[in-house]
C-alpha atoms as a PDB file:
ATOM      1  CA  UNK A   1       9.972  -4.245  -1.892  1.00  0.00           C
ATOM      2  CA  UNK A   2      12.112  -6.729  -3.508  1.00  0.00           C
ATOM      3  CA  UNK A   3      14.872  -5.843  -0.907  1.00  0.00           C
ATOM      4  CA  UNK A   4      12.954  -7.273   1.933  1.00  0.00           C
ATOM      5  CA  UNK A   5      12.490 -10.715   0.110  1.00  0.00           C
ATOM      6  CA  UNK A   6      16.441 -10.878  -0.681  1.00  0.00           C
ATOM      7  CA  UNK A   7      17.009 -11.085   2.559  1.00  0.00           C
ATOM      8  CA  UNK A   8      13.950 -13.367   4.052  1.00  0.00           C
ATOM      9  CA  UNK A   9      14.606 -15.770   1.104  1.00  0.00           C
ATOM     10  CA  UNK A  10      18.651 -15.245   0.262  1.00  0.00           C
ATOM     11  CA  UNK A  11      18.156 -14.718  -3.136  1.00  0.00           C
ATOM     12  CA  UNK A  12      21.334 -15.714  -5.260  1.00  0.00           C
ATOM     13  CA  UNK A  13      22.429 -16.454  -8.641  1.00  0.00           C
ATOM     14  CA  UNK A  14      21.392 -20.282  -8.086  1.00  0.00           C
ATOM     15  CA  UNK A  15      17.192 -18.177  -9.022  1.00  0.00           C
ATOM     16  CA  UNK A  16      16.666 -16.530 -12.537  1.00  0.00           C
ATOM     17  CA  UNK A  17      14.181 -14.194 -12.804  1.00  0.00           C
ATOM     18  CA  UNK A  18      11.588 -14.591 -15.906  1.00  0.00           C
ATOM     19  CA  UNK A  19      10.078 -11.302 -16.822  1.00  0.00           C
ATOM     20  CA  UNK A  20       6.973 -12.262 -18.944  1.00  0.00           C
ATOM     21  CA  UNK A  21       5.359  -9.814 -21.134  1.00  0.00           C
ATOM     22  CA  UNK A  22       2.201  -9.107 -23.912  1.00  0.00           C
ATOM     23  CA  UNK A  23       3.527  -6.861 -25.923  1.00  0.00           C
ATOM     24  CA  UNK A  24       5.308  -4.662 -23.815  1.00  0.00           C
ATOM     25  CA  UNK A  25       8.668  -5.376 -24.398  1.00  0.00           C
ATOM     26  CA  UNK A  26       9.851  -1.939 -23.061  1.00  0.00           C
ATOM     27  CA  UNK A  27       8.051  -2.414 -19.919  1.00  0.00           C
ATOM     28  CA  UNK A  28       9.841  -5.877 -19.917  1.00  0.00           C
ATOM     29  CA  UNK A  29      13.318  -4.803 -20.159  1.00  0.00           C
ATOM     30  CA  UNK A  30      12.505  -1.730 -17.533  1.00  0.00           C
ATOM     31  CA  UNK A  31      11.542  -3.875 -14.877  1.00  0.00           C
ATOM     32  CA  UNK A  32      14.874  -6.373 -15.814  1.00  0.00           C
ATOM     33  CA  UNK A  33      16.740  -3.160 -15.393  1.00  0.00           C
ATOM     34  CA  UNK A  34      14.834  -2.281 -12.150  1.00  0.00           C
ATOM     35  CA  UNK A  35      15.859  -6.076 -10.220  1.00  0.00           C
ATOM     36  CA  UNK A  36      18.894  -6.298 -11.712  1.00  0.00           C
ATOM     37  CA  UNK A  37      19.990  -3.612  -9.391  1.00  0.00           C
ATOM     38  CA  UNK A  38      18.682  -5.064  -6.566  1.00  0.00           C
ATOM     39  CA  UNK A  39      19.733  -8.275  -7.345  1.00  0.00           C
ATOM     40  CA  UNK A  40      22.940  -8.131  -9.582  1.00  0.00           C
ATOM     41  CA  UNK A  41      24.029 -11.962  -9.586  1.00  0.00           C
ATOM     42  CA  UNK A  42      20.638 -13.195 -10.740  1.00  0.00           C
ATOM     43  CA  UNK A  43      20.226 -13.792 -14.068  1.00  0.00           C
ATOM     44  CA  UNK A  44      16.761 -12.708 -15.827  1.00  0.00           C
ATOM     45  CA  UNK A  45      15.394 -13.739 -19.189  1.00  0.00           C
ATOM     46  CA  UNK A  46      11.967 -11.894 -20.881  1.00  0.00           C
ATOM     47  CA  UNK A  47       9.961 -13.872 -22.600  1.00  0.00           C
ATOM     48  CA  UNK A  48       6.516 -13.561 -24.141  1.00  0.00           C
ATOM     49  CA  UNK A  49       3.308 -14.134 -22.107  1.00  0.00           C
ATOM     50  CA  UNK A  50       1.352 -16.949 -23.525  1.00  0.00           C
ATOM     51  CA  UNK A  51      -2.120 -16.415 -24.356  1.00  0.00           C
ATOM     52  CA  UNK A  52      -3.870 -17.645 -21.344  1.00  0.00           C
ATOM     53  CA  UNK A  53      -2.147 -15.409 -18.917  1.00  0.00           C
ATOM     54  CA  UNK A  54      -2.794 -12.747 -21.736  1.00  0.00           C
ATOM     55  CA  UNK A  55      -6.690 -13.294 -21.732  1.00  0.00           C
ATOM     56  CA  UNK A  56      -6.430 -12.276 -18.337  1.00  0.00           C
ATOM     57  CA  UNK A  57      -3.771  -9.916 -17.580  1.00  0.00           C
ATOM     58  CA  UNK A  58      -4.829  -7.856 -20.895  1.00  0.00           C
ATOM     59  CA  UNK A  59      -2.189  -6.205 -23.375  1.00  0.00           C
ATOM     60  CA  UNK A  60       0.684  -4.479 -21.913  1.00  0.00           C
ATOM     61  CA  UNK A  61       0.558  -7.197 -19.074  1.00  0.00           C
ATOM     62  CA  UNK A  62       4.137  -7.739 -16.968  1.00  0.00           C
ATOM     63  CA  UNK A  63       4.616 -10.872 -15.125  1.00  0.00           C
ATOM     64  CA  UNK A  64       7.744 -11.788 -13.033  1.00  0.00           C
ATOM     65  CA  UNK A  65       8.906 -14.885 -11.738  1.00  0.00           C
ATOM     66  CA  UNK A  66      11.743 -16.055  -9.513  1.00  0.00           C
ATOM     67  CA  UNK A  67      12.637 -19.578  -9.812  1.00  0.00           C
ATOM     68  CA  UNK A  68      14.742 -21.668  -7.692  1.00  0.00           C
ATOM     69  CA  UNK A  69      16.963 -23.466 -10.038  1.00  0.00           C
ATOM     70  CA  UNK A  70      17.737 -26.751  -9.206  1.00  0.00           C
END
């Protein structure tokens, strides 16, 4: 999937992915692993989910977000 929004939305290294998680910091880095080879020149950071998003996502939660930087 994220191959066909590369190329609708020219995704370039002026994004950065954020790959939340709640306590799944393996799951995390997997999935930076995973878009970082389909999108090599963005950089990615993980971070950890705040508790909000954790209340409803539920432990072992992923999030990812591509922001346009400006």
């Amino acid at each position: 999937m994220p191959i066909q929004y590369e190329k609708k939305f020219d995704i370039n290294e002026n994004y950065t992915i954020y790959i939340m998680h709640s306590e799944a910091p393996d799951l995390a880095e997997k999935a930076r692993m995973i878009l970082a080879g389909h999108f090599p020149t963005v950089p990615s950071k993980i971070l950890p989910l705040g508790p909000a998003f954790t209340v409803q996502g539920g432990p072992y939660c992923v999030a990812i977000q591509l922001i346009l930087r400006q």
